[in-house]
C-alpha atoms as a PDB file:
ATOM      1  CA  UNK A   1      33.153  -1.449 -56.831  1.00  0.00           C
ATOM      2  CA  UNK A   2      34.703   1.828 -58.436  1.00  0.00           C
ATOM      3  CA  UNK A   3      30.702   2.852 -59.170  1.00  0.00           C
ATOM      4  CA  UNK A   4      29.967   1.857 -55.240  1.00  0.00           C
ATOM      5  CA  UNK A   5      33.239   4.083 -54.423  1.00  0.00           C
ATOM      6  CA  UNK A   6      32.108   7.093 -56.521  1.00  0.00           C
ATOM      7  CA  UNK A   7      28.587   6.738 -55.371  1.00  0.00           C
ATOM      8  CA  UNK A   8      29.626   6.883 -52.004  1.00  0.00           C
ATOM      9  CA  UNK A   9      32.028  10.205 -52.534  1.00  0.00           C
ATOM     10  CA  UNK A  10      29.001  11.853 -53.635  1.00  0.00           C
ATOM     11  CA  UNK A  11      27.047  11.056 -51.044  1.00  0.00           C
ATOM     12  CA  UNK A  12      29.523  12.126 -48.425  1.00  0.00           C
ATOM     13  CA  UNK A  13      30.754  15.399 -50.051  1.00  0.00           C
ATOM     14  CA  UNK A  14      29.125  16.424 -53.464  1.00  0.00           C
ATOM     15  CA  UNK A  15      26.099  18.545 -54.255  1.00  0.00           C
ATOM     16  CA  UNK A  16      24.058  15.897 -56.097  1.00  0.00           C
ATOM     17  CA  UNK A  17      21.161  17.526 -57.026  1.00  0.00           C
ATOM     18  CA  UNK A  18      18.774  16.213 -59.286  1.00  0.00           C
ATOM     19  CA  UNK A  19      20.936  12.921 -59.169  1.00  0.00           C
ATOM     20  CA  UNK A  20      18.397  12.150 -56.218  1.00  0.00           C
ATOM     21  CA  UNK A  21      14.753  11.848 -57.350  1.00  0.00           C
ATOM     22  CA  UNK A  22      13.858  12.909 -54.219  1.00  0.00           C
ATOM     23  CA  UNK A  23      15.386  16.382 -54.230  1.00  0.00           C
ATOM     24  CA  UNK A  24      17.970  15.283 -50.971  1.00  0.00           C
ATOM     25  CA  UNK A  25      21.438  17.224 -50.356  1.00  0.00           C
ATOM     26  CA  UNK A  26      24.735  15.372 -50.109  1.00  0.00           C
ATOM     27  CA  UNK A  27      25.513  13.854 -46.458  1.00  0.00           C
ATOM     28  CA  UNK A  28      27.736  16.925 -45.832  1.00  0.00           C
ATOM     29  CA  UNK A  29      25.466  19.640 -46.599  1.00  0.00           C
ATOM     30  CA  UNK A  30      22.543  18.154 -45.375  1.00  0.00           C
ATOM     31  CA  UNK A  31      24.429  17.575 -42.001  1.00  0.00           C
ATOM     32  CA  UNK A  32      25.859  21.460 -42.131  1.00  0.00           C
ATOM     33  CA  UNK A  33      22.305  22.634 -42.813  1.00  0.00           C
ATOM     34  CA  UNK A  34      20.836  20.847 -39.217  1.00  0.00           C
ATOM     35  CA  UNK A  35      24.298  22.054 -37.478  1.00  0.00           C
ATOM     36  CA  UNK A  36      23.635  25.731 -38.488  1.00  0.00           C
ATOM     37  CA  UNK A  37      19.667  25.312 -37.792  1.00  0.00           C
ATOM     38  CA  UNK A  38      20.305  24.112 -34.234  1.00  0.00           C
ATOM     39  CA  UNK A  39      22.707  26.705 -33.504  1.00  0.00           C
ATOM     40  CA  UNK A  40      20.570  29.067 -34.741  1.00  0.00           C
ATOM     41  CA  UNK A  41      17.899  28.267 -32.298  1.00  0.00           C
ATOM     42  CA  UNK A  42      20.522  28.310 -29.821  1.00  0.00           C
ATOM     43  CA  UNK A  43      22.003  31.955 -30.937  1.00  0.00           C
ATOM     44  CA  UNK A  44      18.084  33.014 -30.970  1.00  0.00           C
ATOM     45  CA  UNK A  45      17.540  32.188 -27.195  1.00  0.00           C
ATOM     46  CA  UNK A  46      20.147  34.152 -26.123  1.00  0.00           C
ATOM     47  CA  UNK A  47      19.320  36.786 -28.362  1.00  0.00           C
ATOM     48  CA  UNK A  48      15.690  36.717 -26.760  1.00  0.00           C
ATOM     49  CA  UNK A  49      17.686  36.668 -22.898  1.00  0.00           C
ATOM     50  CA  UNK A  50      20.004  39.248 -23.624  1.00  0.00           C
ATOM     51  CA  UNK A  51      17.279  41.376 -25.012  1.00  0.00           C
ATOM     52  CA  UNK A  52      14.895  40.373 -22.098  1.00  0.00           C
ATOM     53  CA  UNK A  53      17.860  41.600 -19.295  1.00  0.00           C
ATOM     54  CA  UNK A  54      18.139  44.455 -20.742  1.00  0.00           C
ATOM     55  CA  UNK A  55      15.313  45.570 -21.388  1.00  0.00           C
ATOM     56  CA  UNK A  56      14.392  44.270 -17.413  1.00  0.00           C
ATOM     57  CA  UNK A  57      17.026  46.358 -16.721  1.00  0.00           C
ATOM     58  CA  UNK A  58      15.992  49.583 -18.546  1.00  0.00           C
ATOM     59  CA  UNK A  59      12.470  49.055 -16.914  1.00  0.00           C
ATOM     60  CA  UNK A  60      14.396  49.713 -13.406  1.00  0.00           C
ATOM     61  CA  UNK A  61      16.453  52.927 -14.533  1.00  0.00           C
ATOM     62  CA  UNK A  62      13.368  53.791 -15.181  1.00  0.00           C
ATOM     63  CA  UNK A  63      11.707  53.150 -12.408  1.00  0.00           C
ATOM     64  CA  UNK A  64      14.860  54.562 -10.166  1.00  0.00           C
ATOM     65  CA  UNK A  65      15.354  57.814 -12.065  1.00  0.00           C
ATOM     66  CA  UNK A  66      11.216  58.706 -11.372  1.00  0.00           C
ATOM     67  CA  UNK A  67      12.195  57.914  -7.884  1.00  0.00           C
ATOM     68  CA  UNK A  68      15.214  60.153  -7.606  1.00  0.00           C
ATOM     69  CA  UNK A  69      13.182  62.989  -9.882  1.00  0.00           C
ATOM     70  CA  UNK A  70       9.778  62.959  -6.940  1.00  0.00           C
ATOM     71  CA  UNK A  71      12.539  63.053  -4.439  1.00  0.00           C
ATOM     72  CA  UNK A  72      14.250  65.925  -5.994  1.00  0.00           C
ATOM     73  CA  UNK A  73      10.554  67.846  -6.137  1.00  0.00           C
ATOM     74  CA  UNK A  74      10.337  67.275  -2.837  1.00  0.00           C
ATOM     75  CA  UNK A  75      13.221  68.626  -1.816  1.00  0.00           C
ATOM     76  CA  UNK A  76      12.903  71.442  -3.781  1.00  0.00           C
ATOM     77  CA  UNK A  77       9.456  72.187  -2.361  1.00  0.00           C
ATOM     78  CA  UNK A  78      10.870  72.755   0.863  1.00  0.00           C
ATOM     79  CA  UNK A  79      13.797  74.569   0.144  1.00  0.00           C
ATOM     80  CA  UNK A  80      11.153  76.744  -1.723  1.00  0.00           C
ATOM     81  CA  UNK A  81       9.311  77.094   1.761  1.00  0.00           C
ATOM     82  CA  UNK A  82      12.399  77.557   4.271  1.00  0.00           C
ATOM     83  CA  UNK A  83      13.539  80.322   1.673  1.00  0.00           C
ATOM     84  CA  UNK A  84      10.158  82.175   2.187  1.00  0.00           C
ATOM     85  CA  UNK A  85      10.184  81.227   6.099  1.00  0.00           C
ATOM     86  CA  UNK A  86      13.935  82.965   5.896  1.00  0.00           C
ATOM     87  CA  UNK A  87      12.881  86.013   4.045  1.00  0.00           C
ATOM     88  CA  UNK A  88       9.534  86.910   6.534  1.00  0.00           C
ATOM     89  CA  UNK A  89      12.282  86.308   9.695  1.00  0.00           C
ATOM     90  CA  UNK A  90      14.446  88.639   8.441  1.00  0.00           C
ATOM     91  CA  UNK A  91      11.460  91.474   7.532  1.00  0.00           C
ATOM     92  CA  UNK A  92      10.724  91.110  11.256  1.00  0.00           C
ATOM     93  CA  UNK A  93      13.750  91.574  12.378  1.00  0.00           C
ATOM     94  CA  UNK A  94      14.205  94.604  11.030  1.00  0.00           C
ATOM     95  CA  UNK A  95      11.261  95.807  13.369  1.00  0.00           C
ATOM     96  CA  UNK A  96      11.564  97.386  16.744  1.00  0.00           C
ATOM     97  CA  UNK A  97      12.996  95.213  19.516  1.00  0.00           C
ATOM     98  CA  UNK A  98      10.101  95.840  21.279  1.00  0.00           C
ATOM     99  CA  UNK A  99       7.743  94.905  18.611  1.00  0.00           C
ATOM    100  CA  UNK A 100      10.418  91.450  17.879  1.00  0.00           C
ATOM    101  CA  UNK A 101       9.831  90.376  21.214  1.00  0.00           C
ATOM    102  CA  UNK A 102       6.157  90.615  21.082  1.00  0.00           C
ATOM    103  CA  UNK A 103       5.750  88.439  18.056  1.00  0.00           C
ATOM    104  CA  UNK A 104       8.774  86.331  19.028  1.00  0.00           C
ATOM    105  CA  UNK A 105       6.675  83.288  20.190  1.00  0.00           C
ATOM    106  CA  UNK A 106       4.531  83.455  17.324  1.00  0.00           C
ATOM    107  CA  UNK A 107       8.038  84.021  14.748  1.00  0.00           C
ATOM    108  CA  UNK A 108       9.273  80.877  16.779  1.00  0.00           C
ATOM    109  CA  UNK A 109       6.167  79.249  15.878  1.00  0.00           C
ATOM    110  CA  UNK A 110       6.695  79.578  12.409  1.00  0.00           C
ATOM    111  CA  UNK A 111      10.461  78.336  11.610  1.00  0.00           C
ATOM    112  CA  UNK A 112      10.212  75.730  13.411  1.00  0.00           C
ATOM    113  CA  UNK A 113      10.531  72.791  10.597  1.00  0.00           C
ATOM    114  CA  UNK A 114       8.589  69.541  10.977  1.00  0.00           C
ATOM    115  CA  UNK A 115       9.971  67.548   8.477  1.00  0.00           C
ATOM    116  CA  UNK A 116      12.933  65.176   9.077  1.00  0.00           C
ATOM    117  CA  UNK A 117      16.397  66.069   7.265  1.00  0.00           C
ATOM    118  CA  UNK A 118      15.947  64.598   4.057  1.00  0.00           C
ATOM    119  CA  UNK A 119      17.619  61.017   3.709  1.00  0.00           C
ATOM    120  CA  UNK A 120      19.082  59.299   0.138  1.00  0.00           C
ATOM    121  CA  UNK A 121      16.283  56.311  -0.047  1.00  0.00           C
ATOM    122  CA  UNK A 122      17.509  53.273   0.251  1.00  0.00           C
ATOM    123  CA  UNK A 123      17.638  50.776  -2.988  1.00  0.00           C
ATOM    124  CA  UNK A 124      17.880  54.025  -5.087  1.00  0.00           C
ATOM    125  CA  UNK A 125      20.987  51.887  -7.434  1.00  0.00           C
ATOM    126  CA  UNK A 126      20.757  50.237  -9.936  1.00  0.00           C
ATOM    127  CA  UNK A 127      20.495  46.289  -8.648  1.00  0.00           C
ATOM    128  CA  UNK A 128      23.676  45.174 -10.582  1.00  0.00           C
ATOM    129  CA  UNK A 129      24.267  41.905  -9.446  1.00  0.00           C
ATOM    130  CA  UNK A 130      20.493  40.850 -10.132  1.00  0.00           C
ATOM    131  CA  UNK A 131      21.791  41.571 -14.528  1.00  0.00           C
ATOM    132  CA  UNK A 132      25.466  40.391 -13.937  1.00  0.00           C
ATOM    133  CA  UNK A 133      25.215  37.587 -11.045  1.00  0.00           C
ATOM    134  CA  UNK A 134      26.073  34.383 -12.625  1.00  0.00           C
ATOM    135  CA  UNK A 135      24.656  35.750 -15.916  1.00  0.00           C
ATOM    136  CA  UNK A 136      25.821  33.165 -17.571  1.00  0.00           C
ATOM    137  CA  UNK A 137      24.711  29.942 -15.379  1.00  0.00           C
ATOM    138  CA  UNK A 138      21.429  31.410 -14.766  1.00  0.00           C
ATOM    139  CA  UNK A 139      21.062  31.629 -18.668  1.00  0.00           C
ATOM    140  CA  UNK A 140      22.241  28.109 -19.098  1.00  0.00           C
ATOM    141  CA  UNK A 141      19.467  26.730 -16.871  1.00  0.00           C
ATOM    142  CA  UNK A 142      17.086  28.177 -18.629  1.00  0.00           C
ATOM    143  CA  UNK A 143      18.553  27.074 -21.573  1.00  0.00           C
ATOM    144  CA  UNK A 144      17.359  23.543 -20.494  1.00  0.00           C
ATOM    145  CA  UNK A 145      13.963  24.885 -21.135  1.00  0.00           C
ATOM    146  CA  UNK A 146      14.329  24.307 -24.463  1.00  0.00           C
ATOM    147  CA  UNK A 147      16.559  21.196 -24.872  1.00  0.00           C
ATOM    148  CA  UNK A 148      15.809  17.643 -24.349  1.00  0.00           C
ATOM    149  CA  UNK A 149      18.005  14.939 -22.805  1.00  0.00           C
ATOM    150  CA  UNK A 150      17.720  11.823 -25.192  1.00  0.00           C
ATOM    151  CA  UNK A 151      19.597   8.856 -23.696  1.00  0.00           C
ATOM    152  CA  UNK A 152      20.525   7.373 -26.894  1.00  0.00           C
ATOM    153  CA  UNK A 153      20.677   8.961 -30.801  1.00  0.00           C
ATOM    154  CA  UNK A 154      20.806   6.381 -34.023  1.00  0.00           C
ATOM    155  CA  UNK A 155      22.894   6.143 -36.254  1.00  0.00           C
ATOM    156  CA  UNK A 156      21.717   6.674 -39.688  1.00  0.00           C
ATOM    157  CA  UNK A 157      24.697   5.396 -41.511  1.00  0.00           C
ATOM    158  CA  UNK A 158      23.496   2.109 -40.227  1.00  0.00           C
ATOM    159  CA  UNK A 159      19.996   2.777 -41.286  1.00  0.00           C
ATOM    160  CA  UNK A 160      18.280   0.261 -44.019  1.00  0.00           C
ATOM    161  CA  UNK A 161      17.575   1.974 -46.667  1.00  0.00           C
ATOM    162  CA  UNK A 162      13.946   1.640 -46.503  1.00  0.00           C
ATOM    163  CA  UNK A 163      14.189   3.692 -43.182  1.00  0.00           C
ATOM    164  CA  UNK A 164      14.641   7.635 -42.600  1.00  0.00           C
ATOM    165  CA  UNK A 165      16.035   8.464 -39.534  1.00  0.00           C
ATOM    166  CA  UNK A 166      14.967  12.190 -38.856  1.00  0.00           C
ATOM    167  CA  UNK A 167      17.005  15.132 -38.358  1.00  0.00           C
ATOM    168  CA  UNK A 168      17.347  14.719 -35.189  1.00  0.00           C
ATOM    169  CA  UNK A 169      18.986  11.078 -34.838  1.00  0.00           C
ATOM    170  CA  UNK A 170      15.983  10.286 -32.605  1.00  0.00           C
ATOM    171  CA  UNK A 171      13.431   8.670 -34.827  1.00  0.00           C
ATOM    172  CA  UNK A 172      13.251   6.621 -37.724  1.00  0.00           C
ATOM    173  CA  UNK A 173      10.466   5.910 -40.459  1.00  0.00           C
ATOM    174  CA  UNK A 174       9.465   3.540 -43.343  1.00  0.00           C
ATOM    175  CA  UNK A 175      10.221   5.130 -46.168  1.00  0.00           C
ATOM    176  CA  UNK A 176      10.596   4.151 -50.257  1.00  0.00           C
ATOM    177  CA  UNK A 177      14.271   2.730 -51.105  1.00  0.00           C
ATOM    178  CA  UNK A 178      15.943   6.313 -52.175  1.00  0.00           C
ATOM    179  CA  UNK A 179      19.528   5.825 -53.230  1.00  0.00           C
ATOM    180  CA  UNK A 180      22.128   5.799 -50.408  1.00  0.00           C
ATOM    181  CA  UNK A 181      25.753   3.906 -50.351  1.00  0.00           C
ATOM    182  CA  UNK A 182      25.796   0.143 -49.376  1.00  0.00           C
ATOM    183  CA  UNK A 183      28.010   0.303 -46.577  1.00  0.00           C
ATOM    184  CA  UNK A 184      29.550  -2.206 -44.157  1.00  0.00           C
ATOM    185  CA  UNK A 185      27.292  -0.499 -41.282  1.00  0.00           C
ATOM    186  CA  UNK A 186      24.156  -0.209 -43.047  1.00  0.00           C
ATOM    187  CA  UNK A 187      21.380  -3.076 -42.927  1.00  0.00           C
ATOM    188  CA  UNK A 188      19.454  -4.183 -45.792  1.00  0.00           C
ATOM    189  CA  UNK A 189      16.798  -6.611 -45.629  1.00  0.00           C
ATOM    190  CA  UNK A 190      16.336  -6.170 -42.150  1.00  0.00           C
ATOM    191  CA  UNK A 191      14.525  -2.968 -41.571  1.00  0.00           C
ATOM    192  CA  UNK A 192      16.978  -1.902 -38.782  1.00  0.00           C
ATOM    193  CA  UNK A 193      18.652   0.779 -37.351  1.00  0.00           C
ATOM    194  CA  UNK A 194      21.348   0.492 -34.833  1.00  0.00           C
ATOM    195  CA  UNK A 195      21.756   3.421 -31.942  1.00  0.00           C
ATOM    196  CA  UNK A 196      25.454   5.663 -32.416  1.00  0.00           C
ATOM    197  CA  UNK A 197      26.713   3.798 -29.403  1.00  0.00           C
ATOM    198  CA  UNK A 198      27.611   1.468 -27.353  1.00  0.00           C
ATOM    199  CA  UNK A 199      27.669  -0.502 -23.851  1.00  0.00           C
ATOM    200  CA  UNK A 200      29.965  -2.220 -22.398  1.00  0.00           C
ATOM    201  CA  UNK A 201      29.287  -2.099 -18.709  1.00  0.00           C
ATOM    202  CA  UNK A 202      27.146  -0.011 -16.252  1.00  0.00           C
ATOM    203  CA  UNK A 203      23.202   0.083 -16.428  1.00  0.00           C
ATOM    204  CA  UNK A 204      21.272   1.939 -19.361  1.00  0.00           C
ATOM    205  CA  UNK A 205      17.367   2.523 -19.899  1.00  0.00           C
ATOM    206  CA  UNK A 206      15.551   4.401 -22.742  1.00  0.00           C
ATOM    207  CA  UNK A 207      11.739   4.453 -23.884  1.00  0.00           C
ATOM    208  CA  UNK A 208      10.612   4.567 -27.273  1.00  0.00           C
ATOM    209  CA  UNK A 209       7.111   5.806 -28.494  1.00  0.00           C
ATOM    210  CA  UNK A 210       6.118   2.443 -30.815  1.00  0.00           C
ATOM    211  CA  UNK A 211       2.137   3.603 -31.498  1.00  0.00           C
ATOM    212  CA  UNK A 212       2.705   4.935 -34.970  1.00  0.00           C
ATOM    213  CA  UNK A 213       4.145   1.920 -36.191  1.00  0.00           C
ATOM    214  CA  UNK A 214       2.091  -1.570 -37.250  1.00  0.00           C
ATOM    215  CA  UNK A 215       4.900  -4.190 -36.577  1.00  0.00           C
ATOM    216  CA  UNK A 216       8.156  -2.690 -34.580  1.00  0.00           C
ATOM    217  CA  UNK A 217      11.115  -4.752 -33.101  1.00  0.00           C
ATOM    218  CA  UNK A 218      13.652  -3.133 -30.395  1.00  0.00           C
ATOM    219  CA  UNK A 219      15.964  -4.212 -28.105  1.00  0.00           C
ATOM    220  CA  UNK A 220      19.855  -4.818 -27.992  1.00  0.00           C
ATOM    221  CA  UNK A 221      22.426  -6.492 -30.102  1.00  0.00           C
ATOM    222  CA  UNK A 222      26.137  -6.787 -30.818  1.00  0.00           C
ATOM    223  CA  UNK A 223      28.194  -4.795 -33.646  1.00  0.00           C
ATOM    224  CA  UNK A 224      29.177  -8.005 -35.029  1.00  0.00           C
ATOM    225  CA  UNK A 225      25.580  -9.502 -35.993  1.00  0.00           C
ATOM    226  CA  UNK A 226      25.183  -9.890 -39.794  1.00  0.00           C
ATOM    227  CA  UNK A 227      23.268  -6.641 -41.503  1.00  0.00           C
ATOM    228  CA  UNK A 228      22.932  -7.895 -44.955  1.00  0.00           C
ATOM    229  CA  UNK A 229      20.775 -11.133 -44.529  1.00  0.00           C
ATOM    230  CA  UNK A 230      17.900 -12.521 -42.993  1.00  0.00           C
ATOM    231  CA  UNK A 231      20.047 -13.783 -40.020  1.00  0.00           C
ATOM    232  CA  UNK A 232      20.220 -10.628 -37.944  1.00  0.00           C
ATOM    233  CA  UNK A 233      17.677 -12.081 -35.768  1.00  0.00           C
ATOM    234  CA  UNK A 234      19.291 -15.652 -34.936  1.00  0.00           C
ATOM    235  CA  UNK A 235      22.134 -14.676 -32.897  1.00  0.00           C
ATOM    236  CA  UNK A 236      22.977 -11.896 -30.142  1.00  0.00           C
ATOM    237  CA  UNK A 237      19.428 -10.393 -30.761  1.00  0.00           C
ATOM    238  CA  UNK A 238      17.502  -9.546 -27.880  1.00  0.00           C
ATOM    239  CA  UNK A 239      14.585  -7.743 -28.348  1.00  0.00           C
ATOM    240  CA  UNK A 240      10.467  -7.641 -28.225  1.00  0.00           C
ATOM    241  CA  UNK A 241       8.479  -7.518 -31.183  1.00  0.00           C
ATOM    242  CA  UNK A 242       4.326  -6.462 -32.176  1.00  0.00           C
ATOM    243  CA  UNK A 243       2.402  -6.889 -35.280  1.00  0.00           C
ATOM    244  CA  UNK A 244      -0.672  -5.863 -35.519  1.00  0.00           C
ATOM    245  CA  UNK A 245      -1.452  -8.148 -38.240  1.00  0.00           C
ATOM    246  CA  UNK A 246      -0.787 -10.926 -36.383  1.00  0.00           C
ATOM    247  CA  UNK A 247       1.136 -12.697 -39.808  1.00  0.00           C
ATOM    248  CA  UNK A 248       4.615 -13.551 -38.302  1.00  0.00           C
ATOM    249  CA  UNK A 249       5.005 -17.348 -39.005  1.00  0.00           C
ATOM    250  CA  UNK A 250       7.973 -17.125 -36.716  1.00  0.00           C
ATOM    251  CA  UNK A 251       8.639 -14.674 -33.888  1.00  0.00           C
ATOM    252  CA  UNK A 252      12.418 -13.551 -33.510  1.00  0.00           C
ATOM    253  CA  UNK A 253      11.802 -11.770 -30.094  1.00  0.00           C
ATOM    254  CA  UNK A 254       9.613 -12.023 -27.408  1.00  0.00           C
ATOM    255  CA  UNK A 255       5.943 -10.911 -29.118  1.00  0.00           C
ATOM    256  CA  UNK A 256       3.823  -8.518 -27.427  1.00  0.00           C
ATOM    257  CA  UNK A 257      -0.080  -8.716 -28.032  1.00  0.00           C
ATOM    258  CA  UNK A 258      -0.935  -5.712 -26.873  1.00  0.00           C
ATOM    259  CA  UNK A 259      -0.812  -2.329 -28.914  1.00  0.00           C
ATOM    260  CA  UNK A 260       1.667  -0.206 -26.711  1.00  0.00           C
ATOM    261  CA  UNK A 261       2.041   3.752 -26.637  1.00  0.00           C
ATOM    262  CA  UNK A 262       5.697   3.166 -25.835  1.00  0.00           C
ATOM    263  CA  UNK A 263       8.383   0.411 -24.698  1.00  0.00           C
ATOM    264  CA  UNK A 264      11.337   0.807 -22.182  1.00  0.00           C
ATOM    265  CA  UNK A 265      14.509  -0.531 -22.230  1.00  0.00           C
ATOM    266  CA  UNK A 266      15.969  -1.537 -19.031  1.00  0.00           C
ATOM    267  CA  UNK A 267      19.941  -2.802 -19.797  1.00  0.00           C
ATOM    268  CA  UNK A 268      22.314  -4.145 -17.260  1.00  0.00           C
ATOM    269  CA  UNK A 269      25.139  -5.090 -18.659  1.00  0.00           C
ATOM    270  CA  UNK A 270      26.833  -6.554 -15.446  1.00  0.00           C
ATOM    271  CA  UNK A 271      24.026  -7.726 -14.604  1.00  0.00           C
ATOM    272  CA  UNK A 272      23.516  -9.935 -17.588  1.00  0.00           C
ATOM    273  CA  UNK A 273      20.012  -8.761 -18.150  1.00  0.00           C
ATOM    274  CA  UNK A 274      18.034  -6.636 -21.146  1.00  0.00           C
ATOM    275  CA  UNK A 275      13.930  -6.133 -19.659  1.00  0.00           C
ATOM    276  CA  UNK A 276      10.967  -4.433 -21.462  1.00  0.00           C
ATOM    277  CA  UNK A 277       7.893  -2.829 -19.884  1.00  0.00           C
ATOM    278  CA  UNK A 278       5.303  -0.755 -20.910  1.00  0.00           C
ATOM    279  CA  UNK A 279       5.745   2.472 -18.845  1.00  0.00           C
ATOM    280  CA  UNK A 280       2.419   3.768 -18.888  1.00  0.00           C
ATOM    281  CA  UNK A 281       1.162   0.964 -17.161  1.00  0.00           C
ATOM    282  CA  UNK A 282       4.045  -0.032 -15.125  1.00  0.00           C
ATOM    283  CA  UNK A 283       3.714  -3.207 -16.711  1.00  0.00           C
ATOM    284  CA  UNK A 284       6.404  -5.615 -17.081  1.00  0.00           C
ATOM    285  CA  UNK A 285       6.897  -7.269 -20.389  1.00  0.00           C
ATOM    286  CA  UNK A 286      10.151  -9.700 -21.052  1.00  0.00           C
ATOM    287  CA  UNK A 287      13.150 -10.067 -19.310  1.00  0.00           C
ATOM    288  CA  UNK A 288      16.327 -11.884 -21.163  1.00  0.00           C
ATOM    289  CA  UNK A 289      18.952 -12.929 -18.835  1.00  0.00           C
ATOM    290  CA  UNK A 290      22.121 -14.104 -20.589  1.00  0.00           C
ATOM    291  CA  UNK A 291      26.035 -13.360 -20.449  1.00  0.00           C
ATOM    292  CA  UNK A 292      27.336  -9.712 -22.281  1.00  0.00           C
ATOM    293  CA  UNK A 293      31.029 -10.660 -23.665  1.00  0.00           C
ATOM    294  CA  UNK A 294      30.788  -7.947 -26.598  1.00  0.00           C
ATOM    295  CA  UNK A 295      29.792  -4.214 -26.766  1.00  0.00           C
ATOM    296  CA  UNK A 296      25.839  -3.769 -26.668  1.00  0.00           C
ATOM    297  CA  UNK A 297      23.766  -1.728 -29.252  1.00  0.00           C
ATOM    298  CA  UNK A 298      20.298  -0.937 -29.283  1.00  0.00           C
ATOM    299  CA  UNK A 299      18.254  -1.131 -32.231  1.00  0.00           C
ATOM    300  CA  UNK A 300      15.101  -0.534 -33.984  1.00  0.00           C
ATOM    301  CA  UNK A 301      13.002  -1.844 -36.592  1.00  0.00           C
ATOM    302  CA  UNK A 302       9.384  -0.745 -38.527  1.00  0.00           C
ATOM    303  CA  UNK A 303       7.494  -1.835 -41.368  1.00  0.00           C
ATOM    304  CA  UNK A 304       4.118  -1.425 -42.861  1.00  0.00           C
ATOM    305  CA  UNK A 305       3.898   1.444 -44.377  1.00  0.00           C
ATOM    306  CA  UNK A 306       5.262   5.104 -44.994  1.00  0.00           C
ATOM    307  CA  UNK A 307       3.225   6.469 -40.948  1.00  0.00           C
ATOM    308  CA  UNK A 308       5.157   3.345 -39.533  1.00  0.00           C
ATOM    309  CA  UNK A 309       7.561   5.176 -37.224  1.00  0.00           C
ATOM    310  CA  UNK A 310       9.582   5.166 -34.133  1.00  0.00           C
ATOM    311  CA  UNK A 311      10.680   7.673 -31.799  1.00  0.00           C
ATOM    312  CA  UNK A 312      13.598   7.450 -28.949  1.00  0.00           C
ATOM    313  CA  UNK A 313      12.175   9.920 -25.905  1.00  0.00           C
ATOM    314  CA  UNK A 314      13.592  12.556 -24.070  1.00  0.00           C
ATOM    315  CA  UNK A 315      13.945  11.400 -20.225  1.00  0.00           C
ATOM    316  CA  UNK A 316      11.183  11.992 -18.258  1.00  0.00           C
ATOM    317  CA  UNK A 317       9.080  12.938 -21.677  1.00  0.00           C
ATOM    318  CA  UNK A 318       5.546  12.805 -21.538  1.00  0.00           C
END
């Protein structure tokens, strides 16, 4: 137990380098290195927006300023023109009244000024609130863009170790047996991972993408089923199973015959009912109808193979 214990602290906390054949961090780090990866693609989108608005907004000063400057020659072109209009009037009126009056019509002819008094155009500002309006919601919707909604995350502390749940807590595949702490949590025979939480009431649905994997079981369980034996499947397990070998002896779960793309989970608790249907076709699978008394996991299992693998979806993913 003191081994189990120290095994466990390293695990959790300690840089165990080539301790692990297969080159993996401690818990901790490896779980600081995704933190400061996903942030980082977070800090780079808004890196990319702020430089976008900006630059959006340089583009119109810009585009303003040229305005402003043609206006400006244009003004100046006719100030240029009423100064030489001035000057001739004023050479003529230095003439002879008699010789004034004779030209007078023609003189009138030629101050008159067609153009309209010059007006400020309108939209010559900067548009502020199009940068600053609600900067920050508009930013955040985009932001969904490039993040997915996943109705449900595992739990890799509860992985078996034969099973690698990905970076993301939203898949899981076979894998060798690399060293990792025997746990209360964590299954062992049983090829199983349990989602990070639970029901207890309401209505919940997820789909998971099951074509990479040979033989897969999913579907719903309590926290109190046994992880370390062969009896996971025997009590408070309700799920739906494939194998494409067709070598289960005895089925556990409902068994599918068809090879699926992907399996969703429909789970009323109230209701008393888990159901599974393939949604590509719309097709309705199994539906267990029973009594919920405890809190409601999902879970996952694959075998056959290191490609065996399973993958919770984003809602409405493709």
């Amino acid at each position: 137990m003191k081994d189990k214990f120290e095994f466990t602290v390293q695990h959790i906390k300690e840089h165990m380098g080539q301790l692990l054949q297969d080159g993996y961090q401690s818990q901790a780090e490896r779980t600081e290195r995704q933190i400061k990866q996903q942030f980082e693609r977070l800090h780079q989108f808004l890196r990319d927006e702020e430089e976008a608005t900006i630059t959006a907004l340089r583009e119109e000063e810009e585009q303003k300023k040229q305005l402003m400057k043609e206006k400006l020659e244009e003004i100046n072109r006719h100030i240029s023109a009423l100064s030489h209009t001035i000057k001739d009037t004023e050479e003529m009126m230095k003439a002879s009244d008699v010789c004034f009056l004779k030209e007078f019509p023609v003189s009138m002819e030629r101050v008159q000024i067609s153009q309209p008094d010059p007006q400020t155009p309108s939209g010559a500002l900067i548009n502020v609130p199009r940068y600053l309006g609600n900067l920050p919601f508009r930013v955040w919707k985009k932001m969904q863009d490039i993040v997915q909604n996943i109705p449900l995350i595992l739990d890799p502390n509860t992985a078996s170790p034969y099973l690698l749940v990905s970076d993301d807590l939203t898949s899981v595949t076979y894998r060798g047996y690399p060293p990792v702490p025997h746990n209360p949590e964590r299954f062992h025979w049983n090829l199983c991972v349990l989602g990070s939480e639970g029901f207890n009431s309401g209505t919940h649905c997820w789909d998971v993408k099951v074509k990479l994997s040979r033989y897969w079981s999913l579907g719903v369980t309590t926290a109190s089923t046994q992880r370390k034996d062969f009896d996971f499947f025997k009590k408070d397990a309700w799920s739906v199973e494939y194998d494409e070998d067709d070598e289960l002896s005895e089925s556990s779960g409902f068994l599918v015959k068809q090879h699926l793309d992907r399996v969703r989970v429909n789970l009323d608790f109230d209701g008393g009912t888990v159901s599974f249907s393939d949604p590509v076709t719309n097709t309705h699978l199994h539906t267990f109808t029973t009594t919920f008394n405890k809190t409601i996991f999902p879970f996952f299992c694959c075998y056959n193979g290191s490609y065996s693998s399973m993958r919770v979806l984003a809602i409405n993913s493709q």
